[in-house]
PDB file of N, CA and C in Angstrom:
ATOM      1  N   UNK A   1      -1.640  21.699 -13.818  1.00  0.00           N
ATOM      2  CA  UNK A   1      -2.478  20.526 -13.886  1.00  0.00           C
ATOM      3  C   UNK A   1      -1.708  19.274 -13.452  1.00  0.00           C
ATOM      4  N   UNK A   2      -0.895  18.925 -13.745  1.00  0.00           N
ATOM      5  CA  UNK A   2       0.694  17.845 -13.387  1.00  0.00           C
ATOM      6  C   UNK A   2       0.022  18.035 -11.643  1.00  0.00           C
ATOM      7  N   UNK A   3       0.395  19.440 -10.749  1.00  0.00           N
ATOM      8  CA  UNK A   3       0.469  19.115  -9.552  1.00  0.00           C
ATOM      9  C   UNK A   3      -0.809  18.552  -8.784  1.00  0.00           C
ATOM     10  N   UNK A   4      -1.560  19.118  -9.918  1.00  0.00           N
ATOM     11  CA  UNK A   4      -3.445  18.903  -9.087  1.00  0.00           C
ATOM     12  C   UNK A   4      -3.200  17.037  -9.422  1.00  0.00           C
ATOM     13  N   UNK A   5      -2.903  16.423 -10.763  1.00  0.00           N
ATOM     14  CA  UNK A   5      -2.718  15.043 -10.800  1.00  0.00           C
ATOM     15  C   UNK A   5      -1.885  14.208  -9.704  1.00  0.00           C
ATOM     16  N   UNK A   6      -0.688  15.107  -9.543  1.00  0.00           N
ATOM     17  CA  UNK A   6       0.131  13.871  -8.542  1.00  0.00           C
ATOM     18  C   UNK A   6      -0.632  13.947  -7.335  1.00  0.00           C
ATOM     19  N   UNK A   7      -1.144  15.369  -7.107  1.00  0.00           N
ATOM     20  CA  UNK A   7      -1.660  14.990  -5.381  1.00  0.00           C
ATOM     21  C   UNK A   7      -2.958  14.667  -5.276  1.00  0.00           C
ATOM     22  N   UNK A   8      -3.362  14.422  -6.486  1.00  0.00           N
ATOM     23  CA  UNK A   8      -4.876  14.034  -6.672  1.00  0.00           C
ATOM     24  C   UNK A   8      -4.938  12.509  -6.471  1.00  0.00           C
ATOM     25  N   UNK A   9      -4.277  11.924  -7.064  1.00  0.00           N
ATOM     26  CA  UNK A   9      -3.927  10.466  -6.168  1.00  0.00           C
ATOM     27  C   UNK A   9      -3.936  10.073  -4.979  1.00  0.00           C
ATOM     28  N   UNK A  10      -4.684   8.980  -4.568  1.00  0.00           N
ATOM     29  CA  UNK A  10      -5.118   8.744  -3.785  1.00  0.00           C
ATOM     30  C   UNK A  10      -3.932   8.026  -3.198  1.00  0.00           C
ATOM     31  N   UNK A  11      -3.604   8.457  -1.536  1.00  0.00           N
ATOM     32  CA  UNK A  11      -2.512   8.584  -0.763  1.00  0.00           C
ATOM     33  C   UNK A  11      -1.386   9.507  -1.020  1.00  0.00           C
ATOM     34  N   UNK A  12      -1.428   9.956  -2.036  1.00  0.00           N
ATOM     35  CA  UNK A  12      -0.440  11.456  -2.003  1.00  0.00           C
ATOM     36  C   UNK A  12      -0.105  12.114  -0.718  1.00  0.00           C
ATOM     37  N   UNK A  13      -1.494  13.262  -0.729  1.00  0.00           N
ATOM     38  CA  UNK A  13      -1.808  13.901  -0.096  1.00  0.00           C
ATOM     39  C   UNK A  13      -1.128  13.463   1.821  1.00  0.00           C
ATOM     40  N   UNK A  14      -1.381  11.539   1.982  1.00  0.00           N
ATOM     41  CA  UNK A  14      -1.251  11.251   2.922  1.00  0.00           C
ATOM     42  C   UNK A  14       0.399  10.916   3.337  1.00  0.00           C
ATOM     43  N   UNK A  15       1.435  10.652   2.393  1.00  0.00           N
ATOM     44  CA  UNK A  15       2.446  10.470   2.510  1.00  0.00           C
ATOM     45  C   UNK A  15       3.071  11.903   3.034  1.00  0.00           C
ATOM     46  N   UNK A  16       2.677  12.798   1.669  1.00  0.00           N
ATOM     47  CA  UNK A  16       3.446  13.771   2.180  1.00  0.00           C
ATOM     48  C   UNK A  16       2.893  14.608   3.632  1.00  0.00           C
ATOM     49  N   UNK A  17       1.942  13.925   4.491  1.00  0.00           N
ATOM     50  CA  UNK A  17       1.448  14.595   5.659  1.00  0.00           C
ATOM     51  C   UNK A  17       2.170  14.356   6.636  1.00  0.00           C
ATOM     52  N   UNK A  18       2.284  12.672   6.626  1.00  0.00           N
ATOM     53  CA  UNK A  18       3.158  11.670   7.493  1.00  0.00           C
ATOM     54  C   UNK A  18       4.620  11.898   7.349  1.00  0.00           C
ATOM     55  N   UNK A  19       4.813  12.634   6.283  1.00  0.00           N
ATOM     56  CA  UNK A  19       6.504  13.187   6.415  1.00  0.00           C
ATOM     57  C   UNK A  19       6.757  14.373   6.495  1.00  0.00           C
ATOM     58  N   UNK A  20       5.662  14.889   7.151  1.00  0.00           N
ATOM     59  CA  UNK A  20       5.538  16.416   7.925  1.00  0.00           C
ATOM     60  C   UNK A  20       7.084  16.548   9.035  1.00  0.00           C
ATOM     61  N   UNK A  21       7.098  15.646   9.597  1.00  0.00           N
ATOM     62  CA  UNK A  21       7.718  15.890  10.659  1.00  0.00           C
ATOM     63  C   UNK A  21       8.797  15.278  10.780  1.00  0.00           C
ATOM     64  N   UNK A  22       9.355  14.766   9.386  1.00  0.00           N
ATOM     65  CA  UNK A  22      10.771  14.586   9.554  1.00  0.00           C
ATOM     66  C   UNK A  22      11.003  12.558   8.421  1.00  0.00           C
ATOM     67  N   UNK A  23      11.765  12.110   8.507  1.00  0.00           N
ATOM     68  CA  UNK A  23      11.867  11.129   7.592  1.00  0.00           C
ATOM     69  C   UNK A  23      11.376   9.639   8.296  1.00  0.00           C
ATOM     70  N   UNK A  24      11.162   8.920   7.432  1.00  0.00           N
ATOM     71  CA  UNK A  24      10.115   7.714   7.792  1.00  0.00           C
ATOM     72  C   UNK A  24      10.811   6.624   6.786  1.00  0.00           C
ATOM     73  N   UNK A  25      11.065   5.134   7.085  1.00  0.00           N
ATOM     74  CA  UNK A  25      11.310   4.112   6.628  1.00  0.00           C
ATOM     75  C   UNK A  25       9.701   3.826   5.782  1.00  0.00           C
ATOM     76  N   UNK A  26      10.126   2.523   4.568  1.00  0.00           N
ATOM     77  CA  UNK A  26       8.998   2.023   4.121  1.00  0.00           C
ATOM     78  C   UNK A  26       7.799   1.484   5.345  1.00  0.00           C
ATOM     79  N   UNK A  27       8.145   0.968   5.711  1.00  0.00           N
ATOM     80  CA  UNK A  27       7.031   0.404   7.048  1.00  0.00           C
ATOM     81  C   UNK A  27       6.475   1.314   7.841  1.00  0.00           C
ATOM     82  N   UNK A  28       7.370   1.949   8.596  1.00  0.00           N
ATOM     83  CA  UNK A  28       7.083   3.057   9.564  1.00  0.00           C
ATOM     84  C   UNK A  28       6.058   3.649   8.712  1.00  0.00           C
ATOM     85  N   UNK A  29       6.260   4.208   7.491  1.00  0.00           N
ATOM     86  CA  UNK A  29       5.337   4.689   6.805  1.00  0.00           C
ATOM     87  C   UNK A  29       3.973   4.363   6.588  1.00  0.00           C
ATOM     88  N   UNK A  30       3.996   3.017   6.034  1.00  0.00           N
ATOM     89  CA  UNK A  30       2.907   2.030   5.611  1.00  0.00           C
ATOM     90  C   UNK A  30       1.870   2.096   6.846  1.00  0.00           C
ATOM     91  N   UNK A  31       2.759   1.956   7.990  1.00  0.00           N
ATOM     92  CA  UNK A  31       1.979   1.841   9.074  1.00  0.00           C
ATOM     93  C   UNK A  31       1.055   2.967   9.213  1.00  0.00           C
ATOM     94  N   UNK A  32       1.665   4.241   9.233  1.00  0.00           N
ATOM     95  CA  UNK A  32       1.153   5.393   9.447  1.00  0.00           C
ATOM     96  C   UNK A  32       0.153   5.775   8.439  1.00  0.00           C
ATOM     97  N   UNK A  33       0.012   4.938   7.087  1.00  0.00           N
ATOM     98  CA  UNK A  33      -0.879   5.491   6.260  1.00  0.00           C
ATOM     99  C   UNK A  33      -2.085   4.221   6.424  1.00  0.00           C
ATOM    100  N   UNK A  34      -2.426   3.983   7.344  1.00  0.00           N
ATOM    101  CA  UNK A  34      -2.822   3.431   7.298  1.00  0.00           C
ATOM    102  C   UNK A  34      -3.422   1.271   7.074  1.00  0.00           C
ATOM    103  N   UNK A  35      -1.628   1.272   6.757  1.00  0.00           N
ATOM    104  CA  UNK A  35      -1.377   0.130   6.481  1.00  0.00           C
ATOM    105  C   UNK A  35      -1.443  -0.480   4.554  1.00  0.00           C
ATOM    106  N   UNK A  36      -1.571   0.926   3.907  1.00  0.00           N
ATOM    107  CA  UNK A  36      -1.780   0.837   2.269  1.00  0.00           C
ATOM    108  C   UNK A  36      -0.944  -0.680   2.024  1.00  0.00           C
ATOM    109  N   UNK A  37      -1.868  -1.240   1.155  1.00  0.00           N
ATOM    110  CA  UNK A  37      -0.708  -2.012   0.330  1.00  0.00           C
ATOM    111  C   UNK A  37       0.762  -1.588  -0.183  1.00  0.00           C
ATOM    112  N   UNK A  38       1.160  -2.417  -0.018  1.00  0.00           N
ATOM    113  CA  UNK A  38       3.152  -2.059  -0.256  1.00  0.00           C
ATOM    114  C   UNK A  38       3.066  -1.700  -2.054  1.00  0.00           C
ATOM    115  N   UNK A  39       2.137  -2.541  -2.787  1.00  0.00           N
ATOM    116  CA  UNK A  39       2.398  -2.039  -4.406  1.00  0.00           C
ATOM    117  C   UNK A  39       1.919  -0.682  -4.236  1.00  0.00           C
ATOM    118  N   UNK A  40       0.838  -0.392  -3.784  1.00  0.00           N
ATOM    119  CA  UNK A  40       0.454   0.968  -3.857  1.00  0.00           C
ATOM    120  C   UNK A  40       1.388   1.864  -3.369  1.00  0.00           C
ATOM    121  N   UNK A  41       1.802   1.724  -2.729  1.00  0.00           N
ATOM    122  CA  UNK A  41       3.002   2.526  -1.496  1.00  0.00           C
ATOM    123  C   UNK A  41       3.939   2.689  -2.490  1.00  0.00           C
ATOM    124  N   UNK A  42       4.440   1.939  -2.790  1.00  0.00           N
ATOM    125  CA  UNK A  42       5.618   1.692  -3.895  1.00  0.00           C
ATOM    126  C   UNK A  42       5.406   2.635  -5.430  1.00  0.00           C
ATOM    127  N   UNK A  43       4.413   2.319  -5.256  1.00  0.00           N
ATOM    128  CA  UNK A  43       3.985   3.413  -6.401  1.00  0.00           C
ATOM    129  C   UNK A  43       3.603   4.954  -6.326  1.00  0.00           C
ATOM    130  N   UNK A  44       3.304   5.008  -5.464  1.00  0.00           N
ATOM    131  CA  UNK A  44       3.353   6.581  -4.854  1.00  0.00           C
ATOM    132  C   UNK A  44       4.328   7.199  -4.161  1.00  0.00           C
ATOM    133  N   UNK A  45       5.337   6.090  -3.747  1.00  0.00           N
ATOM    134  CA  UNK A  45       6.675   6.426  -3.344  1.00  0.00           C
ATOM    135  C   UNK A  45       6.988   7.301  -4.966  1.00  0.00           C
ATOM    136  N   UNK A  46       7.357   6.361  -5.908  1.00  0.00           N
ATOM    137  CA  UNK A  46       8.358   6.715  -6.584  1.00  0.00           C
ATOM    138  C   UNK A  46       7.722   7.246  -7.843  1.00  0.00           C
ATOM    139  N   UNK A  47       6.195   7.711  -7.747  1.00  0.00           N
ATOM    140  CA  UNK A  47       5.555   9.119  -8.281  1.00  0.00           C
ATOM    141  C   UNK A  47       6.053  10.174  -7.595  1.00  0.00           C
ATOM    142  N   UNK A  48       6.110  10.053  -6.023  1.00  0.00           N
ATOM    143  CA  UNK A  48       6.738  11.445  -5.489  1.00  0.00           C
ATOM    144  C   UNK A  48       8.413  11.752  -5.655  1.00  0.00           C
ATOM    145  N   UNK A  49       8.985  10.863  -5.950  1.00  0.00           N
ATOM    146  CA  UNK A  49      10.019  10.514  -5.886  1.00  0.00           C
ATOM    147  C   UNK A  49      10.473  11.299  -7.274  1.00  0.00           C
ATOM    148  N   UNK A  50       9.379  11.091  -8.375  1.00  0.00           N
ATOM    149  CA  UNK A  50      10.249  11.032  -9.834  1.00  0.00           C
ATOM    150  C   UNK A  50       9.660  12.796  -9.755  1.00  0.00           C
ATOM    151  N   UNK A  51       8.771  13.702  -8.880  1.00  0.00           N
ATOM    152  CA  UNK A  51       8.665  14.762  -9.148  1.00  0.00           C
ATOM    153  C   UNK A  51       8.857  15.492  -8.416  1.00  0.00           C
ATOM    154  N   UNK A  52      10.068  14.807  -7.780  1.00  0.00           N
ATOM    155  CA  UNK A  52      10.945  15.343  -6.792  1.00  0.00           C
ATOM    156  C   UNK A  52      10.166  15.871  -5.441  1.00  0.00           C
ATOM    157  N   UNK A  53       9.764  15.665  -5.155  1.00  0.00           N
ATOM    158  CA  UNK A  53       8.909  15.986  -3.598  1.00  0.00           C
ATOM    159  C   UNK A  53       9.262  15.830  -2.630  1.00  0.00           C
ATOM    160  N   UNK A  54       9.400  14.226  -2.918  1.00  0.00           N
ATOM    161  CA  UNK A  54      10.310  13.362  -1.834  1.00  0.00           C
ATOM    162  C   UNK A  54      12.052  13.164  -2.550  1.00  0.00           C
ATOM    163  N   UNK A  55      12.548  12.129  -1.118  1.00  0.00           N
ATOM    164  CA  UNK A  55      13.820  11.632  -2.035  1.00  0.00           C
ATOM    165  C   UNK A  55      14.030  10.566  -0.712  1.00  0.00           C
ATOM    166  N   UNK A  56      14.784   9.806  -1.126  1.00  0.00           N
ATOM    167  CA  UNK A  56      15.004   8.422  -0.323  1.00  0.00           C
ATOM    168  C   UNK A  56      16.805   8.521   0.288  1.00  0.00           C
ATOM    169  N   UNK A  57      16.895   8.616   1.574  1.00  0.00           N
ATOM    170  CA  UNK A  57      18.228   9.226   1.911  1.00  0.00           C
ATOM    171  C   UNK A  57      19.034   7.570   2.078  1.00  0.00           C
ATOM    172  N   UNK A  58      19.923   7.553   2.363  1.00  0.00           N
ATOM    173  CA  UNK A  58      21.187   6.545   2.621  1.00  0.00           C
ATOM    174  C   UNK A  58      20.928   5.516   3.130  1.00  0.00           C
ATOM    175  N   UNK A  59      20.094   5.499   4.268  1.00  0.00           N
ATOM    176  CA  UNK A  59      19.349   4.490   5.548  1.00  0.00           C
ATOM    177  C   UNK A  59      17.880   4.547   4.845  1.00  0.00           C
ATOM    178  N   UNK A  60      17.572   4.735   3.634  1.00  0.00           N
ATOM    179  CA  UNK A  60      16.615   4.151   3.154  1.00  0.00           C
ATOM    180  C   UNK A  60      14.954   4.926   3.196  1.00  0.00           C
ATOM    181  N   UNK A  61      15.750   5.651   4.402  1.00  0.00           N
ATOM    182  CA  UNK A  61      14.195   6.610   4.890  1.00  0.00           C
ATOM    183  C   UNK A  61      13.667   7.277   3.533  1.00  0.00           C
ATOM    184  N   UNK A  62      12.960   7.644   3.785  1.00  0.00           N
ATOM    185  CA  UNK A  62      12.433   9.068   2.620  1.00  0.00           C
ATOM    186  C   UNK A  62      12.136  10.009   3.759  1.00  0.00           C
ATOM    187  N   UNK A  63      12.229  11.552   2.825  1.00  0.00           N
ATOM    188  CA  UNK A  63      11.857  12.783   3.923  1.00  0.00           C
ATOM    189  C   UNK A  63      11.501  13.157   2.379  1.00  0.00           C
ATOM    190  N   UNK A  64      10.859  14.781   3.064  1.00  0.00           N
ATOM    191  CA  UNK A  64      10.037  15.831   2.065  1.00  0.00           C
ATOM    192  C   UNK A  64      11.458  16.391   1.206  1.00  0.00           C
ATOM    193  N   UNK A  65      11.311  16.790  -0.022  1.00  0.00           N
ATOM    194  CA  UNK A  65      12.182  17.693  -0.487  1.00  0.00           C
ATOM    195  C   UNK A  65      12.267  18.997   0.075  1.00  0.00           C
ATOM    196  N   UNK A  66      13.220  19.994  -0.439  1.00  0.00           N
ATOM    197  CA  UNK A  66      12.336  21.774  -0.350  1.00  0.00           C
ATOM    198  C   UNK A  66      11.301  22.286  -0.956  1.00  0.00           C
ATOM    199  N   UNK A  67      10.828  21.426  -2.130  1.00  0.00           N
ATOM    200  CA  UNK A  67       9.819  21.378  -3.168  1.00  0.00           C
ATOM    201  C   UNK A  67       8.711  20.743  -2.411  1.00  0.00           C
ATOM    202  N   UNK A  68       8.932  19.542  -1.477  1.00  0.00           N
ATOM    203  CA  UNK A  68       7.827  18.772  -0.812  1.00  0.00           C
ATOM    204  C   UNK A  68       7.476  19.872   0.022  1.00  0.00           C
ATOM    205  N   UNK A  69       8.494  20.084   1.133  1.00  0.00           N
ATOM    206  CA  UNK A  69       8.089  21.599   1.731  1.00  0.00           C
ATOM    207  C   UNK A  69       7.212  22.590   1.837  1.00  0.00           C
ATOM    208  N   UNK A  70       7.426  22.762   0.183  1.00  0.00           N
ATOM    209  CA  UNK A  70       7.010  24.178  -0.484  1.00  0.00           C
ATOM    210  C   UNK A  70       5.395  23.901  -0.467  1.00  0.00           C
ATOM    211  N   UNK A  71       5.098  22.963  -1.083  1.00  0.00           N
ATOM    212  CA  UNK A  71       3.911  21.865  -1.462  1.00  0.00           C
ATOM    213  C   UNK A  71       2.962  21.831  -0.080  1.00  0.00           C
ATOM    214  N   UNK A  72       3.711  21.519   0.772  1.00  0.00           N
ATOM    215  CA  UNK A  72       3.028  20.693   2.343  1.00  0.00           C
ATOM    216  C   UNK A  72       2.806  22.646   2.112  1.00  0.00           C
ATOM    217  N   UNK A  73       3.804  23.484   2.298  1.00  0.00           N
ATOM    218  CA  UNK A  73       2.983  24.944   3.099  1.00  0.00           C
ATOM    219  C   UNK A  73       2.022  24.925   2.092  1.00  0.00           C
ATOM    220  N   UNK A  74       2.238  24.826   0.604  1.00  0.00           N
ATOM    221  CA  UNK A  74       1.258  25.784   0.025  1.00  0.00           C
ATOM    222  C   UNK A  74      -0.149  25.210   0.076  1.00  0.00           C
ATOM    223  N   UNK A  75      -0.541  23.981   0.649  1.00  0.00           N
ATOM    224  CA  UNK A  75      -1.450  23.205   1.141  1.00  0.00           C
ATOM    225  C   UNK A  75      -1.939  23.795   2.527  1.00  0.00           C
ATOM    226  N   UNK A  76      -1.165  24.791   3.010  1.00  0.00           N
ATOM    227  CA  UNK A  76      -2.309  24.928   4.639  1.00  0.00           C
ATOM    228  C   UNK A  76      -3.312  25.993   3.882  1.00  0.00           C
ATOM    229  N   UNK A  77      -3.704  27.003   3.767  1.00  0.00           N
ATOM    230  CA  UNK A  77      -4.872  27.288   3.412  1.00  0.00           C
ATOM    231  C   UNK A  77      -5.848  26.659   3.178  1.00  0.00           C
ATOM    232  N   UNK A  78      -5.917  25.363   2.005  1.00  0.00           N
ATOM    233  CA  UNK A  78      -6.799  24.331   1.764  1.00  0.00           C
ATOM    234  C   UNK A  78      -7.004  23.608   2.976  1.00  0.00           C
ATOM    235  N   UNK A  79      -6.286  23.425   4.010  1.00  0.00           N
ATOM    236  CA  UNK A  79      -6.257  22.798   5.319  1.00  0.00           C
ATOM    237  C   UNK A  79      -6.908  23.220   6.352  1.00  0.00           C
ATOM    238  N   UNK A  80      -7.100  24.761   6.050  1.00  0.00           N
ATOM    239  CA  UNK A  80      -7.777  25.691   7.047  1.00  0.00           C
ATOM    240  C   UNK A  80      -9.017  25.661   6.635  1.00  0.00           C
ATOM    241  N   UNK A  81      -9.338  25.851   5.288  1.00  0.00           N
ATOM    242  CA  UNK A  81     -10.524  25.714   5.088  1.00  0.00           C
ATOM    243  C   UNK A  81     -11.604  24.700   4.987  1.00  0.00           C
ATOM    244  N   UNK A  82     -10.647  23.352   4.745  1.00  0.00           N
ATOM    245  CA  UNK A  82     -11.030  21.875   5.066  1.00  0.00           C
ATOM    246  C   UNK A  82     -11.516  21.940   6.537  1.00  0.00           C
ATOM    247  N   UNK A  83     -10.717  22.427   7.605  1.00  0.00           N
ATOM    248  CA  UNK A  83     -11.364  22.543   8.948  1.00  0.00           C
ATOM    249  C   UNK A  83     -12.557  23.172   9.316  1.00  0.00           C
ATOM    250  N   UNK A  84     -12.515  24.386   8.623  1.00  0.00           N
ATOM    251  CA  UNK A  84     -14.479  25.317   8.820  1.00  0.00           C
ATOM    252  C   UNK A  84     -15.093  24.379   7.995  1.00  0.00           C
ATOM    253  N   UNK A  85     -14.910  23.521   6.850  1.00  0.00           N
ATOM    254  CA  UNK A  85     -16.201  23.145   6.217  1.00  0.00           C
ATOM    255  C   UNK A  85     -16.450  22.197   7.551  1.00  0.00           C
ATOM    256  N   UNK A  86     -15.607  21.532   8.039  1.00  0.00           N
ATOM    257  CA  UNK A  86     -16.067  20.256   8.843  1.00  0.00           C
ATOM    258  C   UNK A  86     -16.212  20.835   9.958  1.00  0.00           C
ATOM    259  N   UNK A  87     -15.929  21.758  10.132  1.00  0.00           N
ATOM    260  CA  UNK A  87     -16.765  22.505  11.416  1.00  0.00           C
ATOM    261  C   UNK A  87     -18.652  22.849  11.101  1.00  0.00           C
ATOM    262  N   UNK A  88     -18.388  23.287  10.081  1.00  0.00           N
ATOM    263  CA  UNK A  88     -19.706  23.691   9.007  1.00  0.00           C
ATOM    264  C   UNK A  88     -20.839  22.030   9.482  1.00  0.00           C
ATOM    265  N   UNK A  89     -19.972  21.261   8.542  1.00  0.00           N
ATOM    266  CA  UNK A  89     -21.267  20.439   8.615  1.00  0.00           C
ATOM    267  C   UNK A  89     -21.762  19.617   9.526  1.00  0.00           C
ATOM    268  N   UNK A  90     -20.142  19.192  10.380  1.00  0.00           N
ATOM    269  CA  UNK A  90     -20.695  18.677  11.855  1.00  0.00           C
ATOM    270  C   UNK A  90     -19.997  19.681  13.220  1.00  0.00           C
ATOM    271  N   UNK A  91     -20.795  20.483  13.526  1.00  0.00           N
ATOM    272  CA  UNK A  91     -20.143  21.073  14.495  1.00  0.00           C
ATOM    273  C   UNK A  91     -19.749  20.624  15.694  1.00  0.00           C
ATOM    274  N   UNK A  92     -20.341  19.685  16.157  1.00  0.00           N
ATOM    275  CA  UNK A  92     -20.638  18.768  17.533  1.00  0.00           C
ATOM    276  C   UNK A  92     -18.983  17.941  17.137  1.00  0.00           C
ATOM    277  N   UNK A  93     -18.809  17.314  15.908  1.00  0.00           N
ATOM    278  CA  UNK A  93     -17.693  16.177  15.576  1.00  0.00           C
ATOM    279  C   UNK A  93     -16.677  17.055  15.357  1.00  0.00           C
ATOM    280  N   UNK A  94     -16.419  18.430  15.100  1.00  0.00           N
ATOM    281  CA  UNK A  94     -14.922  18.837  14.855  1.00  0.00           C
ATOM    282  C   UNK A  94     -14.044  19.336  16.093  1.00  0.00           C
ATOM    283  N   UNK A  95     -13.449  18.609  15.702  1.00  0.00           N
ATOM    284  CA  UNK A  95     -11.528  18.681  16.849  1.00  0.00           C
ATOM    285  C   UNK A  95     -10.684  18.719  16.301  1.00  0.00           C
ATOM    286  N   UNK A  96     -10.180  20.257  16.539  1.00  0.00           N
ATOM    287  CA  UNK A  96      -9.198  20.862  16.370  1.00  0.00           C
ATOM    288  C   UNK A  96      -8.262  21.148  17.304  1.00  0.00           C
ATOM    289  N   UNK A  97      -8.041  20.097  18.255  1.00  0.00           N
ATOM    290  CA  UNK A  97      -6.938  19.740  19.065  1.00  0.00           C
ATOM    291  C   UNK A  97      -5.938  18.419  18.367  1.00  0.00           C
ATOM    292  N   UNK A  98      -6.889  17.925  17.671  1.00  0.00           N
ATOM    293  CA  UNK A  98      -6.546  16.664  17.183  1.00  0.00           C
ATOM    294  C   UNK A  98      -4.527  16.774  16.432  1.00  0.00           C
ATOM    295  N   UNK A  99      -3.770  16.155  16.873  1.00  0.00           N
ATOM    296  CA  UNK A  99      -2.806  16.192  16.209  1.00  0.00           C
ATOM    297  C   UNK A  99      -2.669  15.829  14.671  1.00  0.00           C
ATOM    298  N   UNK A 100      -3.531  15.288  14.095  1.00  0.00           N
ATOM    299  CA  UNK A 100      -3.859  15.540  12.721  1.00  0.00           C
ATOM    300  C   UNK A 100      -4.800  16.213  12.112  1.00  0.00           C
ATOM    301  N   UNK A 101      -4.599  17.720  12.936  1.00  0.00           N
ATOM    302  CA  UNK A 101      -5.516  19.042  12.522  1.00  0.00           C
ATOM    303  C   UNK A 101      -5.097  19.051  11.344  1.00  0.00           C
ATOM    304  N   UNK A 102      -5.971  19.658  10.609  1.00  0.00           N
ATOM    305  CA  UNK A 102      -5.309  20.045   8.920  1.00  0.00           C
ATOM    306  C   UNK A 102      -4.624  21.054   8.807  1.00  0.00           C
ATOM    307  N   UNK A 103      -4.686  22.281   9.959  1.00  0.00           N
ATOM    308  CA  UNK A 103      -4.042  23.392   9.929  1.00  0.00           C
ATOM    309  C   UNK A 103      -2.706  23.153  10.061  1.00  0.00           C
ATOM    310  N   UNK A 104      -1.791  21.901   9.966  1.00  0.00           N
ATOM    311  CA  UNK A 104      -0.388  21.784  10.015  1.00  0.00           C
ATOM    312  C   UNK A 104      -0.292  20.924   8.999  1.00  0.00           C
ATOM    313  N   UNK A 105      -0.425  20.495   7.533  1.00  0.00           N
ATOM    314  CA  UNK A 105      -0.283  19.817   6.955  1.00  0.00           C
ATOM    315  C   UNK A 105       1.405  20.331   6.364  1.00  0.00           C
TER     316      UNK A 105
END
């Protein structure tokens, strides 16, 4: 229940997507999520932070843990199936070329 709460938060889910592919500064980040407020950011930083997911390296970046890792894979199934529903309900609107397919979360 703990894990369904932290990633049930709103921008969770989106941090740890955006650090799919390797480590990201506060901004770089912000940017990529959309531009979240920095308190919010800040606060979901260091929710992921305190349950180890993430971690904040030397130069300040944050990257995924092996635990974030673990998390981002054990999330593609839900990702795959997030894609047929939205295939499901708009068939005409789903793209799955899109580099933020869900099938790579």
């Amino acid at each position: 229940m703990a894990a369904l709460d932290l990633f049930g938060r709103r921008w969770s889910l989106r941090i740890l997507w955006e650090l799919r592919a390797g480590p990201l500064g506060f901004r770089p980040l912000q940017k990529r999520c959309d531009d979240m407020s920095s308190s919010v950011m800040r606060q979901r930083l260091t929710e992921l932070l305190d349950a180890q997911v993430i971690h904040q390296l030397p130069d300040s970046r944050y990257e995924l843990t092996p635990l974030g890792q673990e998390a981002r894979h054990a999330l593609n199934p839900l990702a795959r199936w997030a894609e047929r529903w939205a295939a499901t309900i708009d068939p005409q609107g789903a793209d799955h070329t899109d580099d933020q397919s869900a099938s790579g979360i």
